[in-house]
C-alpha atoms as a PDB file:
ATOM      1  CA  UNK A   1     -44.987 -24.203 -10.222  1.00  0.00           C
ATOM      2  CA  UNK A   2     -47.638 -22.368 -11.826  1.00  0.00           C
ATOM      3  CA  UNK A   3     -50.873 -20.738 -10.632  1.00  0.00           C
ATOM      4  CA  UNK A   4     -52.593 -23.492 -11.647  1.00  0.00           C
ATOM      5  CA  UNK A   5     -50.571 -26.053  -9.806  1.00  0.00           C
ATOM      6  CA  UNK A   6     -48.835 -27.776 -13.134  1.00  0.00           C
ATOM      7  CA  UNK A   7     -45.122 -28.157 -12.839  1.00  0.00           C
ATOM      8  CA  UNK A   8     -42.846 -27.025 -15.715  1.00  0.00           C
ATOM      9  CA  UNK A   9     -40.248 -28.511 -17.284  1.00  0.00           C
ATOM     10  CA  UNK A  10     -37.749 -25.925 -17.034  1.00  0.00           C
ATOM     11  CA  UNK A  11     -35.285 -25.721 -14.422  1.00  0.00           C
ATOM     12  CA  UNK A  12     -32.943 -23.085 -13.521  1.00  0.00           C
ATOM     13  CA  UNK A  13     -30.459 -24.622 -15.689  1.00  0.00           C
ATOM     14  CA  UNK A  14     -32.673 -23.181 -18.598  1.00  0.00           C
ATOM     15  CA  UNK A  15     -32.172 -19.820 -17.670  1.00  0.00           C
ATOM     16  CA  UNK A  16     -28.702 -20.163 -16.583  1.00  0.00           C
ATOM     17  CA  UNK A  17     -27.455 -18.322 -20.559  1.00  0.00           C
ATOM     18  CA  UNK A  18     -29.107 -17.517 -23.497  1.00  0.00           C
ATOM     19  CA  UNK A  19     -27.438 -20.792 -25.218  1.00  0.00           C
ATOM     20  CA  UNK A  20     -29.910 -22.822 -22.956  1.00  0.00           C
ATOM     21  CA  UNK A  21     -32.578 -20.552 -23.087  1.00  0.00           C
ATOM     22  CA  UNK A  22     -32.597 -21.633 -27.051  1.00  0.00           C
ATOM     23  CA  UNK A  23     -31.625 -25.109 -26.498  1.00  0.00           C
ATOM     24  CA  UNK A  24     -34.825 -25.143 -23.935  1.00  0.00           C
ATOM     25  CA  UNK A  25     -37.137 -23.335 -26.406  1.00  0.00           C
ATOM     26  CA  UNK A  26     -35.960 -26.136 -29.737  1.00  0.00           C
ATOM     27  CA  UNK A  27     -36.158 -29.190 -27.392  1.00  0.00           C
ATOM     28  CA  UNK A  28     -39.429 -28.424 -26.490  1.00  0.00           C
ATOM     29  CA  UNK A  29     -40.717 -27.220 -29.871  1.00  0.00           C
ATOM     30  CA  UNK A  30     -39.067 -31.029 -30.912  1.00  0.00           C
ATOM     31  CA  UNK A  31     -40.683 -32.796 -28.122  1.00  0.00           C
ATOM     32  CA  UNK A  32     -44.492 -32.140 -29.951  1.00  0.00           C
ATOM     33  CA  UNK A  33     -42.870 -34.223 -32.702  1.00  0.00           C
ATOM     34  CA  UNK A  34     -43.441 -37.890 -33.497  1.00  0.00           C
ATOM     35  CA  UNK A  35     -41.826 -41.059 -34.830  1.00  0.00           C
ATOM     36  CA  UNK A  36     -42.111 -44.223 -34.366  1.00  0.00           C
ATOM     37  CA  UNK A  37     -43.377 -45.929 -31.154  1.00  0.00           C
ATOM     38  CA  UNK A  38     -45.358 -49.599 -29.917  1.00  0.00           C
ATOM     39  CA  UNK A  39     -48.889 -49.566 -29.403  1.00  0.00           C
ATOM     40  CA  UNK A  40     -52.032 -52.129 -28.860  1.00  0.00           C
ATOM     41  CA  UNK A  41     -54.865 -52.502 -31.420  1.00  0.00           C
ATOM     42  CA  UNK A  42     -58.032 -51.591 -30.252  1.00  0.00           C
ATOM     43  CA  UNK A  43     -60.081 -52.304 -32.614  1.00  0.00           C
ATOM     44  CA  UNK A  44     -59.943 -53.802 -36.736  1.00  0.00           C
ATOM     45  CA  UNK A  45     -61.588 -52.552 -39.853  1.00  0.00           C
ATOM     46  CA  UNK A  46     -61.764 -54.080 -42.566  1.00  0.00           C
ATOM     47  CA  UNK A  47     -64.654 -55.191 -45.552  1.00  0.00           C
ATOM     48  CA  UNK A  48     -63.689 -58.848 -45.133  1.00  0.00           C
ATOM     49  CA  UNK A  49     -61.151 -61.868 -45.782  1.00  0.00           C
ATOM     50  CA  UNK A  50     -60.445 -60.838 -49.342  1.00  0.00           C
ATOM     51  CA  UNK A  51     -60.656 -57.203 -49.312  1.00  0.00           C
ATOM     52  CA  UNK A  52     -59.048 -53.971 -49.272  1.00  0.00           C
ATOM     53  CA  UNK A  53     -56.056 -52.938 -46.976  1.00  0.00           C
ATOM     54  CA  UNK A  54     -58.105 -51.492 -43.887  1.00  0.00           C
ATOM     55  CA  UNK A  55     -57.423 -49.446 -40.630  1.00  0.00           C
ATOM     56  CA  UNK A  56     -57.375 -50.369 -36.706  1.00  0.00           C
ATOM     57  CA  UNK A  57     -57.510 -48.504 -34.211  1.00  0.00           C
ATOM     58  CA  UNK A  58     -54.736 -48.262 -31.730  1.00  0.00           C
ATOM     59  CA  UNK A  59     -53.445 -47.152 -27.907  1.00  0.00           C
ATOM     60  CA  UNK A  60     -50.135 -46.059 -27.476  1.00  0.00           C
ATOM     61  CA  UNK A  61     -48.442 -48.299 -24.636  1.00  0.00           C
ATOM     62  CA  UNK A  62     -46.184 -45.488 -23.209  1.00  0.00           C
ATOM     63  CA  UNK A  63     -48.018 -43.216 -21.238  1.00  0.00           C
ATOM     64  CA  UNK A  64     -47.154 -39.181 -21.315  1.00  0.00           C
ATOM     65  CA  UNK A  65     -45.222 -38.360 -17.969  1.00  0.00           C
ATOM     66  CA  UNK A  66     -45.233 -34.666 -16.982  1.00  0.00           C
ATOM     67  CA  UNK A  67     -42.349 -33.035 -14.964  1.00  0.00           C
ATOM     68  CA  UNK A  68     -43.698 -34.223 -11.697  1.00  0.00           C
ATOM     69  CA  UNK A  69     -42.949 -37.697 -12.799  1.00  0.00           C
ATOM     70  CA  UNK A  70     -47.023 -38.386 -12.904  1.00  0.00           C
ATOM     71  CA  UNK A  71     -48.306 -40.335 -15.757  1.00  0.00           C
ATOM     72  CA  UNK A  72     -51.499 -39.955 -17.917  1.00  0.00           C
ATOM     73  CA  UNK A  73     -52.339 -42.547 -20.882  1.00  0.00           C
ATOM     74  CA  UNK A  74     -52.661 -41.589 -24.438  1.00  0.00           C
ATOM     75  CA  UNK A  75     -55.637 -41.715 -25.828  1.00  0.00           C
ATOM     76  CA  UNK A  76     -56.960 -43.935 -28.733  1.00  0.00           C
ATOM     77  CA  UNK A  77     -55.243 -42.837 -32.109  1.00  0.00           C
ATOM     78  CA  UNK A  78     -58.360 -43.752 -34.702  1.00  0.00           C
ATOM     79  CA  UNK A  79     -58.258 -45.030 -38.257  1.00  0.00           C
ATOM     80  CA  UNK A  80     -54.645 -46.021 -38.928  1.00  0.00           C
ATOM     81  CA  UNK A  81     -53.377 -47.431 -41.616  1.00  0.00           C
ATOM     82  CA  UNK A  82     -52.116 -51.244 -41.416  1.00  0.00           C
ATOM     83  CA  UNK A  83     -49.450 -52.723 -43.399  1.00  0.00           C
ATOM     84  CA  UNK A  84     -49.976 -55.818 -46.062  1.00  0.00           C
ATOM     85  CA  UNK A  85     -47.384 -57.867 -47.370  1.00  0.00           C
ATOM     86  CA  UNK A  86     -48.984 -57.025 -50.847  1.00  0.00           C
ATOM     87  CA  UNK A  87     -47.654 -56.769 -54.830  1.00  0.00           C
ATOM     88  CA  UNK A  88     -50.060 -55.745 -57.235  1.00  0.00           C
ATOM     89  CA  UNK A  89     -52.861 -58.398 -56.860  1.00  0.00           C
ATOM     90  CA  UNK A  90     -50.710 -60.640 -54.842  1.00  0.00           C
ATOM     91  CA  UNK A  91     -50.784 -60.411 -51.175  1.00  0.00           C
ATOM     92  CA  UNK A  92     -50.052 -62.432 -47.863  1.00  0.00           C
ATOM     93  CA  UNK A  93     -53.650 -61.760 -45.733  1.00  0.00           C
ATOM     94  CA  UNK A  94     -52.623 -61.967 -42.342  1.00  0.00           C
ATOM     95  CA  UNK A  95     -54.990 -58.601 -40.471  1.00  0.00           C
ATOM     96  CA  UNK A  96     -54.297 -57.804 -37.274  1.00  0.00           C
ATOM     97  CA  UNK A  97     -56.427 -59.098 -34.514  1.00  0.00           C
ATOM     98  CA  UNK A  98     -57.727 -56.985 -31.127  1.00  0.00           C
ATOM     99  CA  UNK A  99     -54.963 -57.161 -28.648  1.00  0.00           C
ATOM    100  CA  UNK A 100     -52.221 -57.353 -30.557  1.00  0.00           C
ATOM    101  CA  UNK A 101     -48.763 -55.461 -30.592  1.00  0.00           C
ATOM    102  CA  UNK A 102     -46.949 -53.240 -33.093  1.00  0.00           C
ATOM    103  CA  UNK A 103     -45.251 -50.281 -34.291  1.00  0.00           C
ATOM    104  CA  UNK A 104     -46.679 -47.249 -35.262  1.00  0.00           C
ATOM    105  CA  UNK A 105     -44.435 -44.839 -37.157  1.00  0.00           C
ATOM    106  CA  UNK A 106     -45.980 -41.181 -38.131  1.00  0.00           C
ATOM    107  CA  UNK A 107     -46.101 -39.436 -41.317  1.00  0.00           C
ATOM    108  CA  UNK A 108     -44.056 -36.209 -41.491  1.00  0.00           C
ATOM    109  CA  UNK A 109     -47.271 -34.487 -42.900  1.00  0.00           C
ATOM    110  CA  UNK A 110     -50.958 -34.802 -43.203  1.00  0.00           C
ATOM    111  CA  UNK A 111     -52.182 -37.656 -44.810  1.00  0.00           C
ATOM    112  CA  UNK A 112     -55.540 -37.887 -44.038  1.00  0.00           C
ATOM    113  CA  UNK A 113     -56.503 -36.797 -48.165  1.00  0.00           C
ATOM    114  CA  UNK A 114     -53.973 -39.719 -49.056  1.00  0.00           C
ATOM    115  CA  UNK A 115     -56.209 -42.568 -46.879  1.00  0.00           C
ATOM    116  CA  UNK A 116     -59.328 -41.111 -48.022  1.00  0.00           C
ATOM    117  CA  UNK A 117     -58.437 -40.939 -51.734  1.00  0.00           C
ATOM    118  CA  UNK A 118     -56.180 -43.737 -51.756  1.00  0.00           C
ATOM    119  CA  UNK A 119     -54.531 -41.720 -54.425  1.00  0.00           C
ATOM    120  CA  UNK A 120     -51.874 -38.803 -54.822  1.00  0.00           C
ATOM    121  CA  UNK A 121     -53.011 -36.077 -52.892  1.00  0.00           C
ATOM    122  CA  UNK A 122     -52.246 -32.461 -51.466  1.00  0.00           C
ATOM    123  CA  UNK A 123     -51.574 -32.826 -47.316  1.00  0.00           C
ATOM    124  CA  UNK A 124     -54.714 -32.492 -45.288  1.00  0.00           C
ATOM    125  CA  UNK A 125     -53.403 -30.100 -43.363  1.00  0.00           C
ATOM    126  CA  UNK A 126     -50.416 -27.748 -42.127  1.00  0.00           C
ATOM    127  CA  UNK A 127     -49.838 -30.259 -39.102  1.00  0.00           C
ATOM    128  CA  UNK A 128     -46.274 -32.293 -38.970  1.00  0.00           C
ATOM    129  CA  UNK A 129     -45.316 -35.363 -37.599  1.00  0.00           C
ATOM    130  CA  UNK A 130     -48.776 -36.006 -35.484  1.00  0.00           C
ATOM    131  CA  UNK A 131     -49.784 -38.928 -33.891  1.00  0.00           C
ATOM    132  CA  UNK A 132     -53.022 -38.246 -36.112  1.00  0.00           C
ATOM    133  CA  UNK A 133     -50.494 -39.633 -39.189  1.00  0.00           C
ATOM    134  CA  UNK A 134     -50.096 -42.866 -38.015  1.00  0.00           C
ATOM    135  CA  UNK A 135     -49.122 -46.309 -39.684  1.00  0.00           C
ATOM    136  CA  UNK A 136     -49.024 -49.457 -38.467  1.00  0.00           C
ATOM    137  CA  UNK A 137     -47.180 -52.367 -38.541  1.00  0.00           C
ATOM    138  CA  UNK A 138     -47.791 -55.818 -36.459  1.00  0.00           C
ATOM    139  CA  UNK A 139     -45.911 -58.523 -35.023  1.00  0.00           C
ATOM    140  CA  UNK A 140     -43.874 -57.043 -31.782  1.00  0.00           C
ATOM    141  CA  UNK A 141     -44.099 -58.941 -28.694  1.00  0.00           C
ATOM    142  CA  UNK A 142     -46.878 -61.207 -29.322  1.00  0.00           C
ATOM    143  CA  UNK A 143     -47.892 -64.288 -27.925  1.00  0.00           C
ATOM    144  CA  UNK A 144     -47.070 -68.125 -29.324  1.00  0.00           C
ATOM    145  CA  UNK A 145     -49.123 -68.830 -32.678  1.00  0.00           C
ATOM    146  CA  UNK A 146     -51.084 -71.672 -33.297  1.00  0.00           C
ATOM    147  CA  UNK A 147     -51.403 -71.233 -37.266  1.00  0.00           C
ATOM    148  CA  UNK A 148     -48.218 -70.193 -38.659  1.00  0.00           C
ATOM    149  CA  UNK A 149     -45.927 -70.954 -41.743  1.00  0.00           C
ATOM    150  CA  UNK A 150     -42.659 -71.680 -40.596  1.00  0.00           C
ATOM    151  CA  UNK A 151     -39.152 -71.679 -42.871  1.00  0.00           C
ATOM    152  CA  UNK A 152     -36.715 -73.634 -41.078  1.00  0.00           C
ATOM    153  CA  UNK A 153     -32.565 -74.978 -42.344  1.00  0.00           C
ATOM    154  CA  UNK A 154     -34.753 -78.720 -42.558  1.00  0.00           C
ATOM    155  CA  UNK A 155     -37.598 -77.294 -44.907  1.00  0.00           C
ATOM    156  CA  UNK A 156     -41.088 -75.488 -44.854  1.00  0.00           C
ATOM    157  CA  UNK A 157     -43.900 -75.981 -42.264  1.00  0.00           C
ATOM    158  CA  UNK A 158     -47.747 -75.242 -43.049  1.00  0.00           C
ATOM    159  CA  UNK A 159     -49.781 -75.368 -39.655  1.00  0.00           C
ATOM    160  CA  UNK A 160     -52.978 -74.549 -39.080  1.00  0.00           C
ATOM    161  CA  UNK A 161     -55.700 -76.189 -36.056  1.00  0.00           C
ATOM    162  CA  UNK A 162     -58.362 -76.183 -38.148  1.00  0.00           C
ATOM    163  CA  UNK A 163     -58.589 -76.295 -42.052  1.00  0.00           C
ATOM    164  CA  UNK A 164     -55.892 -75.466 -44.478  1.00  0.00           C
ATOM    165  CA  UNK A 165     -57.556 -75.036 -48.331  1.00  0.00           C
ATOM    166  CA  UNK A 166     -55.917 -74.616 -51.628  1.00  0.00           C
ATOM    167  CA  UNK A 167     -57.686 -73.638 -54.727  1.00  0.00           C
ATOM    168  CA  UNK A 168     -56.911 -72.839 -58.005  1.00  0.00           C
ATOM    169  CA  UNK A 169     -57.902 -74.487 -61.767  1.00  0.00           C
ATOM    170  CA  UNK A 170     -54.302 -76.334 -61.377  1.00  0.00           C
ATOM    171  CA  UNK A 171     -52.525 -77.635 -58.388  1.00  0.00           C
ATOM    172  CA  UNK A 172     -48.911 -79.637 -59.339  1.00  0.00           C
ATOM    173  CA  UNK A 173     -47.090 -81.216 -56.209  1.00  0.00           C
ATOM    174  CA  UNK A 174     -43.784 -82.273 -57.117  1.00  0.00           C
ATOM    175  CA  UNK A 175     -41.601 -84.394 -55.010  1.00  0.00           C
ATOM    176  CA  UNK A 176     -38.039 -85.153 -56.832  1.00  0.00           C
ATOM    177  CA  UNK A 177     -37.949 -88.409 -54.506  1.00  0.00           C
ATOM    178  CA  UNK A 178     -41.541 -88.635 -52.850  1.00  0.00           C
ATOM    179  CA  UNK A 179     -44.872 -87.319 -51.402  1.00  0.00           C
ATOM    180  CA  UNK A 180     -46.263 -88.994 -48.781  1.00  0.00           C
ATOM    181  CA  UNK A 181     -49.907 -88.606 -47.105  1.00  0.00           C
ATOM    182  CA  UNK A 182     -50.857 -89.088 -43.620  1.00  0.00           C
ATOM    183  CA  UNK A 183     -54.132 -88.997 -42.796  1.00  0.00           C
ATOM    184  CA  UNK A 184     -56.841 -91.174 -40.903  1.00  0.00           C
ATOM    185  CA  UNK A 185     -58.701 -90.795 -44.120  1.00  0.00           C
ATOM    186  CA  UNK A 186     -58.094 -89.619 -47.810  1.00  0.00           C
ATOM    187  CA  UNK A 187     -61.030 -88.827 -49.710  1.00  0.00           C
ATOM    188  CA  UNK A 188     -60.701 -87.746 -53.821  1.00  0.00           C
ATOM    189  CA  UNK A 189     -63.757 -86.218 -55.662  1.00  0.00           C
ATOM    190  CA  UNK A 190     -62.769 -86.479 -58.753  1.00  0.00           C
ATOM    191  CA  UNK A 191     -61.119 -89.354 -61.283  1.00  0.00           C
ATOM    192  CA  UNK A 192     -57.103 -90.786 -60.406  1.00  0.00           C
ATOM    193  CA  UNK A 193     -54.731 -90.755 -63.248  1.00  0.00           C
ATOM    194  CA  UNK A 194     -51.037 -92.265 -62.841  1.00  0.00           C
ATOM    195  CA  UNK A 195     -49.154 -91.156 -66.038  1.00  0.00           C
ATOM    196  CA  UNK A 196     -45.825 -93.471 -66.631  1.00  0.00           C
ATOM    197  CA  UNK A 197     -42.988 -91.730 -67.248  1.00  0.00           C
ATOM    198  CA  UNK A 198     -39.292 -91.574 -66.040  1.00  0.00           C
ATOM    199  CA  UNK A 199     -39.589 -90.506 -62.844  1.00  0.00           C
ATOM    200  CA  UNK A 200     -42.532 -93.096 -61.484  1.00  0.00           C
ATOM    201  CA  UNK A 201     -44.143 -95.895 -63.312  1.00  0.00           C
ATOM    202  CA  UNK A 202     -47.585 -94.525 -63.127  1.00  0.00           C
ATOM    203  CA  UNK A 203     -48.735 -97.500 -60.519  1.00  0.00           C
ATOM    204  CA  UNK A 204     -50.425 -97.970 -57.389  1.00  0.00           C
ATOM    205  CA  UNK A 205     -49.725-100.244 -55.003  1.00  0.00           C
ATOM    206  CA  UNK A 206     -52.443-100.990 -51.883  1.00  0.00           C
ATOM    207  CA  UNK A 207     -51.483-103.384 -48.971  1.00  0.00           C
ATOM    208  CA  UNK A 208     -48.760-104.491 -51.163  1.00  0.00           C
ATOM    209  CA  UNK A 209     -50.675-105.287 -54.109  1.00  0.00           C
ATOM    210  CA  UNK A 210     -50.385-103.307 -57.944  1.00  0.00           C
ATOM    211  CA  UNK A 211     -53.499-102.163 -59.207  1.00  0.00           C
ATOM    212  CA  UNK A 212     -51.467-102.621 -62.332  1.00  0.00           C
ATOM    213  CA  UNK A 213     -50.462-105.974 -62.346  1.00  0.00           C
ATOM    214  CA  UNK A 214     -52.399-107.894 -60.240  1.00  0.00           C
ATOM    215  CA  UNK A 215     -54.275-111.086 -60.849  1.00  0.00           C
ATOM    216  CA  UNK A 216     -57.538-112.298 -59.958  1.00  0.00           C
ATOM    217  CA  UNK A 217     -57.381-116.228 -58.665  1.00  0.00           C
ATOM    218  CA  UNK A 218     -60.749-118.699 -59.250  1.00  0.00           C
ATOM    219  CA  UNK A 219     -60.501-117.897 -62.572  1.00  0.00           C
ATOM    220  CA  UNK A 220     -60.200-120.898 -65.715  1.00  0.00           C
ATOM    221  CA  UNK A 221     -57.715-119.216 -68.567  1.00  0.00           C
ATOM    222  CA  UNK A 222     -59.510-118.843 -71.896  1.00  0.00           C
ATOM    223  CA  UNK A 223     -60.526-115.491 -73.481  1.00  0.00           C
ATOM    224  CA  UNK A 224     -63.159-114.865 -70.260  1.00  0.00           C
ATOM    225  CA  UNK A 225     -63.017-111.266 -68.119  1.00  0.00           C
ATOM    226  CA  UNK A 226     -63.735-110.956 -64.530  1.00  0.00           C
ATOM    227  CA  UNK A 227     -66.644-109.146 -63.449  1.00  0.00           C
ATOM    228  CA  UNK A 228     -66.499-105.699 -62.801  1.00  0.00           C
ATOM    229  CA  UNK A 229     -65.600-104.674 -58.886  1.00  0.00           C
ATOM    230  CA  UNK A 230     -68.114-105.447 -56.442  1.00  0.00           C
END
């Protein structure tokens, strides 16, 4: 123990030879060194929805323990770097949310000029492996989602409790055999169009009847037309 009442971490093994003096001095020399560990986001920045990859903030979930055996939390490692599932200008938005848990793995060097440049850059720093260097990835441990997209051996699953929204000039849905809607109402803005062709004859059919074919009864045959619907 020292005079200021911290306990070491060297025993008397450690000065047993000089082989574990130098095996003492390297492991703790490698101890200040990072790599990869779980941790609990704090806090989320980011410019929006549709923006920029941005940074949380996040708390290491192992605490330090000293060679007493008593513990003391990390603190809060600021402005991290999260991962997107992101090509070019195609990406899977999915940010992480307060609470959650994931990995953060650290950067052998400074990269604090890469995040602010978001460019090749020179290291910030001399400093290696810190917990400054972080990067994180989500989805360890979490709880059940409610809004997912599931891949399954019997097909694809889109789930959401709220609203699920596509948009774009075109949208095709194909079904080789069928699409079906369920819904306790369907509303289209916009004009219907069946096209013939081989796979479908372009009808449609409403509480059994053809919008194609049908025939209007109370009518006497001669060259007249119905009225228009009412």
């Amino acid at each position: 123990m020292s005079s200021e009442g911290y306990v070491g971490t060297q025993g008397p093994e450690s000065r047993a030879n000089e082989f574990n003096a130098v095996e003492f001095v390297i492991t703790q020399l490698l101890n200040k060194r990072n790599y990869t560990t779980l941790v609990q986001v704090m806090a989320v920045r980011s410019a929006g929805e549709v923006a920029p990859v941005g940074f949380v903030d996040v708390q290491i979930m192992l605490n330090q323990i000293d060679a007493a055996g008593n513990s003391m939390p990390h603190g809060i490692v600021n402005n991290v770097p999260y991962f997107r599932l992101q090509g070019g200008a195609n990406a899977v938005i999915i940010d992480p949310q307060v609470g959650d848990i994931g990995m953060a793995t650290f950067a052998d060097r400074d990269i604090s000029s890469v995040k602010a440049n978001r460019a090749i850059s020179n290291p910030g720093s001399k400093r290696r492996a810190d917990i400054a260097d972080g990067l994180y990835t989500g989805g360890f441990l979490n709880a059940v989602p409610t809004q997912y997209v599931r891949f399954t051996d019997s097909g694809i699953e889109v789930v959401s409790p709220t609203n699920i929204t596509m948009r774009a000039p075109t949208i095709n849905m194909i079904g080789a055999e069928s699409v079906t809607l369920q819904s306790a109402s369907i509303v289209l803005d916009g004009p219907v169009t069946g096209t013939a062709g081989a796979a479908f004859s372009g009808d449609v059919t409403g509480q059994g009847t053809s919008l194609h074919t049908h025939k209007h009864g109370g009518v006497s045959s001669g060259g007249s037309q119905t009225s228009t619907p009412v």
